[in-house]
C-alpha atoms as a PDB file:
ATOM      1  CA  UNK A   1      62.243 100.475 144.966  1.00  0.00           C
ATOM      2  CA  UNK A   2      65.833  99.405 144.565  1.00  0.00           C
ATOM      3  CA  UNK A   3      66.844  95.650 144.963  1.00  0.00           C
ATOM      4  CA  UNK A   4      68.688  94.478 147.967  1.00  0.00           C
ATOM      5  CA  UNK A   5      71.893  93.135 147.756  1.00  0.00           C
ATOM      6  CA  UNK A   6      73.523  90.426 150.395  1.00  0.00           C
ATOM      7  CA  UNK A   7      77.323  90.611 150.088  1.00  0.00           C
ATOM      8  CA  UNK A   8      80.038  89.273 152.123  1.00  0.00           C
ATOM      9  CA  UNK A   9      83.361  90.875 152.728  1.00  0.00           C
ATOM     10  CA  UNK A  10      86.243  90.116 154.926  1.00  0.00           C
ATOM     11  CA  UNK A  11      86.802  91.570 158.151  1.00  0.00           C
ATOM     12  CA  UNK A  12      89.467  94.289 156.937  1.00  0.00           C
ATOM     13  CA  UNK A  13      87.517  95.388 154.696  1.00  0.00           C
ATOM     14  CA  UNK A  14      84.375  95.161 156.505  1.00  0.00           C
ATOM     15  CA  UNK A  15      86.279  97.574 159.062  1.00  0.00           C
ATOM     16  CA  UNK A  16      87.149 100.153 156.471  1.00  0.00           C
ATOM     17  CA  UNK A  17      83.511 100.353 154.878  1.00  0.00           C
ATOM     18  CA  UNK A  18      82.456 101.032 158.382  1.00  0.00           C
ATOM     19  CA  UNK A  19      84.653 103.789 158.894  1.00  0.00           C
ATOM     20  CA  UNK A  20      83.842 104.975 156.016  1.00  0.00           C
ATOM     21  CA  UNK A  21      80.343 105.143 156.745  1.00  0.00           C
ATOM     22  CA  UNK A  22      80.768 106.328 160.131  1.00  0.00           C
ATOM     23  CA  UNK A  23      81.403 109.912 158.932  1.00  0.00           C
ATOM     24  CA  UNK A  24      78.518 112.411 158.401  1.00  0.00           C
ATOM     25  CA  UNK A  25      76.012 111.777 155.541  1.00  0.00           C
ATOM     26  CA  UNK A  26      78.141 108.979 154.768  1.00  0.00           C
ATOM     27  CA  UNK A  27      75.800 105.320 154.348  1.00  0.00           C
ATOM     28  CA  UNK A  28      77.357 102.283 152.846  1.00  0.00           C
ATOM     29  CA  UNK A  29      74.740 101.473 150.441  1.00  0.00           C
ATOM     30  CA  UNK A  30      76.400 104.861 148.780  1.00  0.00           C
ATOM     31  CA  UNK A  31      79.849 103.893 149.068  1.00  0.00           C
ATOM     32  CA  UNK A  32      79.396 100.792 147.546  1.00  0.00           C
ATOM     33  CA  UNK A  33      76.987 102.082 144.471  1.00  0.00           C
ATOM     34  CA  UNK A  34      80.253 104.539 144.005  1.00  0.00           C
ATOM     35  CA  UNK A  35      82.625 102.231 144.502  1.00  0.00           C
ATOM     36  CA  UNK A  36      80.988 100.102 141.591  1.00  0.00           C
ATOM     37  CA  UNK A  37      79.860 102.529 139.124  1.00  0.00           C
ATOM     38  CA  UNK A  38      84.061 103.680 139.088  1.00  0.00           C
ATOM     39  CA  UNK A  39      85.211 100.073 138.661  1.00  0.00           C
ATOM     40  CA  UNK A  40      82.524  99.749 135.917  1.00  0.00           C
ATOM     41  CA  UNK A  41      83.178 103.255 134.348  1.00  0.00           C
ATOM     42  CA  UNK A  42      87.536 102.375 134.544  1.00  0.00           C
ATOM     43  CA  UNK A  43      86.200  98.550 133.123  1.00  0.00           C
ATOM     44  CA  UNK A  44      84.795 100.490 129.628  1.00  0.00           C
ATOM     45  CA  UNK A  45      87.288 102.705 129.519  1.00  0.00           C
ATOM     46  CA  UNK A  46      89.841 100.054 129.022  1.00  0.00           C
ATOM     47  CA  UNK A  47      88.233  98.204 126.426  1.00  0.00           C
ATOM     48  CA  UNK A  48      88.544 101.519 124.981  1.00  0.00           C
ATOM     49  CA  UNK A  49      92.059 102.017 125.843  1.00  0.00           C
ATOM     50  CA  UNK A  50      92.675  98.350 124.424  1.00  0.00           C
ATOM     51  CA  UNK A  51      90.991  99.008 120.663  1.00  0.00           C
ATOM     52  CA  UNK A  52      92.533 102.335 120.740  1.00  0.00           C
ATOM     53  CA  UNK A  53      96.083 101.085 121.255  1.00  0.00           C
ATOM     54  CA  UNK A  54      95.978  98.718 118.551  1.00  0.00           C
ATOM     55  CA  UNK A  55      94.931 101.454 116.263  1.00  0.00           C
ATOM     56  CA  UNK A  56      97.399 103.992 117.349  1.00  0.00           C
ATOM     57  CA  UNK A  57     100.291 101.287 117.261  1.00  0.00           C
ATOM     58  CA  UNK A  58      99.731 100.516 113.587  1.00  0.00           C
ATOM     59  CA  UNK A  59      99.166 104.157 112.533  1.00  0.00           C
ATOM     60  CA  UNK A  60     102.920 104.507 114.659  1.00  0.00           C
ATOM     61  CA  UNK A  61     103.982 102.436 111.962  1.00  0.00           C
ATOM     62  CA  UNK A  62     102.424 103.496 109.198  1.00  0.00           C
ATOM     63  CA  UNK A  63     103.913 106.785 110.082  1.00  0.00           C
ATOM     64  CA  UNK A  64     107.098 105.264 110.754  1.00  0.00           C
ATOM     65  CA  UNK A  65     107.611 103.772 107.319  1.00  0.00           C
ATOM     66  CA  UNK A  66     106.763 106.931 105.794  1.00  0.00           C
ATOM     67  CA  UNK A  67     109.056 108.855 107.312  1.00  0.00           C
ATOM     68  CA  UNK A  68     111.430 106.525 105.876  1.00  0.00           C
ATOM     69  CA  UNK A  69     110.272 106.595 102.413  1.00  0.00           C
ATOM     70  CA  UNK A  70     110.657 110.405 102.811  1.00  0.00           C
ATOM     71  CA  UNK A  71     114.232 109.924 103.834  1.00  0.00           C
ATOM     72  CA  UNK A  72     115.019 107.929 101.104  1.00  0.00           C
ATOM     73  CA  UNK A  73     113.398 109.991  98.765  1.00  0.00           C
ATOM     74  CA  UNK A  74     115.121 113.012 100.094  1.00  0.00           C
ATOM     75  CA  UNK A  75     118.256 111.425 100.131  1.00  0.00           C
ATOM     76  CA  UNK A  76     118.338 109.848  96.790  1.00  0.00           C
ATOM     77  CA  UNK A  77     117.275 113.713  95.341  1.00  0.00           C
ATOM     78  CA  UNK A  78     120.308 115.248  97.288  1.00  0.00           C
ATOM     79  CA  UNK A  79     122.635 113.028  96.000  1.00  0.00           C
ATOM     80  CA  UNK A  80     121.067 113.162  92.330  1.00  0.00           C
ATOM     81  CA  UNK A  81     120.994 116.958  92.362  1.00  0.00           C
ATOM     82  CA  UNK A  82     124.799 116.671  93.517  1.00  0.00           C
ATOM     83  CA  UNK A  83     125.975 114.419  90.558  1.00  0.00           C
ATOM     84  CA  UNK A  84     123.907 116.560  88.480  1.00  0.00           C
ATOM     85  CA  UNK A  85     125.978 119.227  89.667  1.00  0.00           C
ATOM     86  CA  UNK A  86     128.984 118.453  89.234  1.00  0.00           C
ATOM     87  CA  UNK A  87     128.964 116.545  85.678  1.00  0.00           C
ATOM     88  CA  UNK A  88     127.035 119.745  84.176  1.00  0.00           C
ATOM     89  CA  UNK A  89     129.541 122.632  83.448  1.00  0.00           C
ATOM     90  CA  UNK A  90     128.013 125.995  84.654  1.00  0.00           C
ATOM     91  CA  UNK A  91     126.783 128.222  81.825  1.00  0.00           C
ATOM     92  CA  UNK A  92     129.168 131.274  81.011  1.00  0.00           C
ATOM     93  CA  UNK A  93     127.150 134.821  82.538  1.00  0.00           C
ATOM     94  CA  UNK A  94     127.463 136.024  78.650  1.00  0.00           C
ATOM     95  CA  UNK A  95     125.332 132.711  77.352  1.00  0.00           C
ATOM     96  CA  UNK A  96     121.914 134.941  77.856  1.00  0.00           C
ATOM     97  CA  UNK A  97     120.217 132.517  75.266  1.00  0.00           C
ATOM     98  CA  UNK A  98     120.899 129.364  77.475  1.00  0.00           C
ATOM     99  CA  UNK A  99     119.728 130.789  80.316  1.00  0.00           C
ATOM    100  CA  UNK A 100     116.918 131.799  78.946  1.00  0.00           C
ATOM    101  CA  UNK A 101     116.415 128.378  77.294  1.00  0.00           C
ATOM    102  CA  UNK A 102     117.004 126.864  81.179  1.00  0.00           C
ATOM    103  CA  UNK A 103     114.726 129.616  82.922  1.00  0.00           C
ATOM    104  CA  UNK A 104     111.903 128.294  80.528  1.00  0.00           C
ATOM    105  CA  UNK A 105     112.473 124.369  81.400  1.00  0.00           C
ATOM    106  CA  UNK A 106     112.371 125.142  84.820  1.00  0.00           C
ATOM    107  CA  UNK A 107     109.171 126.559  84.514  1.00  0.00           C
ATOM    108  CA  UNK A 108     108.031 123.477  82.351  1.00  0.00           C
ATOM    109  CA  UNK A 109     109.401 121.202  85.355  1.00  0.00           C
ATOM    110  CA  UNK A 110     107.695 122.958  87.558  1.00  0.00           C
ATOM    111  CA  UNK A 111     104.215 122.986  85.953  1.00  0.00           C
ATOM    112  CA  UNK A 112     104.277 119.383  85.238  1.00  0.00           C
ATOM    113  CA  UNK A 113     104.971 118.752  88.622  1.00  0.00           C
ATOM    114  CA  UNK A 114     102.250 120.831  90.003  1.00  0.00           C
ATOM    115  CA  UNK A 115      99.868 118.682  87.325  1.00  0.00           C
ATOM    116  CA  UNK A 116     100.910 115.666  88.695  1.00  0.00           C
ATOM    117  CA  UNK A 117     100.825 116.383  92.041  1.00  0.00           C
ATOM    118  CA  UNK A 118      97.541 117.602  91.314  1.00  0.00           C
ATOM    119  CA  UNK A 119      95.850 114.948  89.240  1.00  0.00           C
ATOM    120  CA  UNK A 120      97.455 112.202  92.019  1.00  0.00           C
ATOM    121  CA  UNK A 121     100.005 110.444  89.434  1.00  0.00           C
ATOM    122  CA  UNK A 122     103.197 109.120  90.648  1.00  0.00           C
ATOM    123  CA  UNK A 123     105.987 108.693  88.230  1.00  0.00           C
ATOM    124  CA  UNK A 124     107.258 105.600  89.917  1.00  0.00           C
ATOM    125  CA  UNK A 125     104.379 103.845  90.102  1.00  0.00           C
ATOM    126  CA  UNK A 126     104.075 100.377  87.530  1.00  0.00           C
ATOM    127  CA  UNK A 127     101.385 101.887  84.947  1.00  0.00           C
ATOM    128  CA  UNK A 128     103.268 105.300  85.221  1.00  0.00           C
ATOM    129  CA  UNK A 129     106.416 103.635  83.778  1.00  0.00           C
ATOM    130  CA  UNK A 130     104.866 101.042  81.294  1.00  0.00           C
ATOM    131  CA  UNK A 131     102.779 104.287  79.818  1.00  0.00           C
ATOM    132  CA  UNK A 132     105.471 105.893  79.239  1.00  0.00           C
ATOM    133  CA  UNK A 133     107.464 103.539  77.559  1.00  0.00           C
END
């Protein structure tokens, strides 16, 4: 048996319910058990909607400062690589032997980088620096 409910309403809205009901296999016990289960299913969802945003907001800025830092880091590479550049003179296409010498440091750079990218060390981190002083 379901419990009986006594509820008062104004008369506008009193008027719509009825017209409501008025329509074929239309009762106002079912418009109203509708009516509340959507106000109580939209009710959840924004608590939802409410711990979600303040989750979402700080990954924004997480994301946001990273995107910086990669900026940065981008930047401060270009402009290295550029100085680099331009204070190294470029090695004569006869110099065979110092190519070969700079083909093979390349490769070394590149290896360690793949170890530390692999093992998770930064080389800007504190301990990173103080080790290898």
């Amino acid at each position: 048996m379901k419990p009986r409910h006594h509820l008062y309403l104004d008369e506008a809205l009193s008027e719509q319910l009825d017209a409501l009901a008025a329509k074929p296999g239309g009762s106002k016990s079912a418009i109203v058990a509708d009516a509340l289960r959507g106000y109580f299913a939209r009710r959840g969802a924004r608590e939802i909607d409410d711990m979600l945003k303040v989750r979402l907001d700080r990954i924004s800025h997480q994301l946001t400062r990273i995107e910086r830092d990669g900026h940065i880091l981008l930047e401060s590479l270009a402009l290295f690589v550029r100085y680099q550049l331009n204070v190294t003179p470029p090695l004569p296409e006869s110099d065979k032997t110092g190519r070969a010498v700079g083909r093979d440091r390349f490769l070394k750079f590149a290896s360690q980088v793949g170890r530390h990218i692999a093992d998770g060390r930064r080389s800007f981190e504190p301990q990173a620096a103080e080790a290898s002083e």
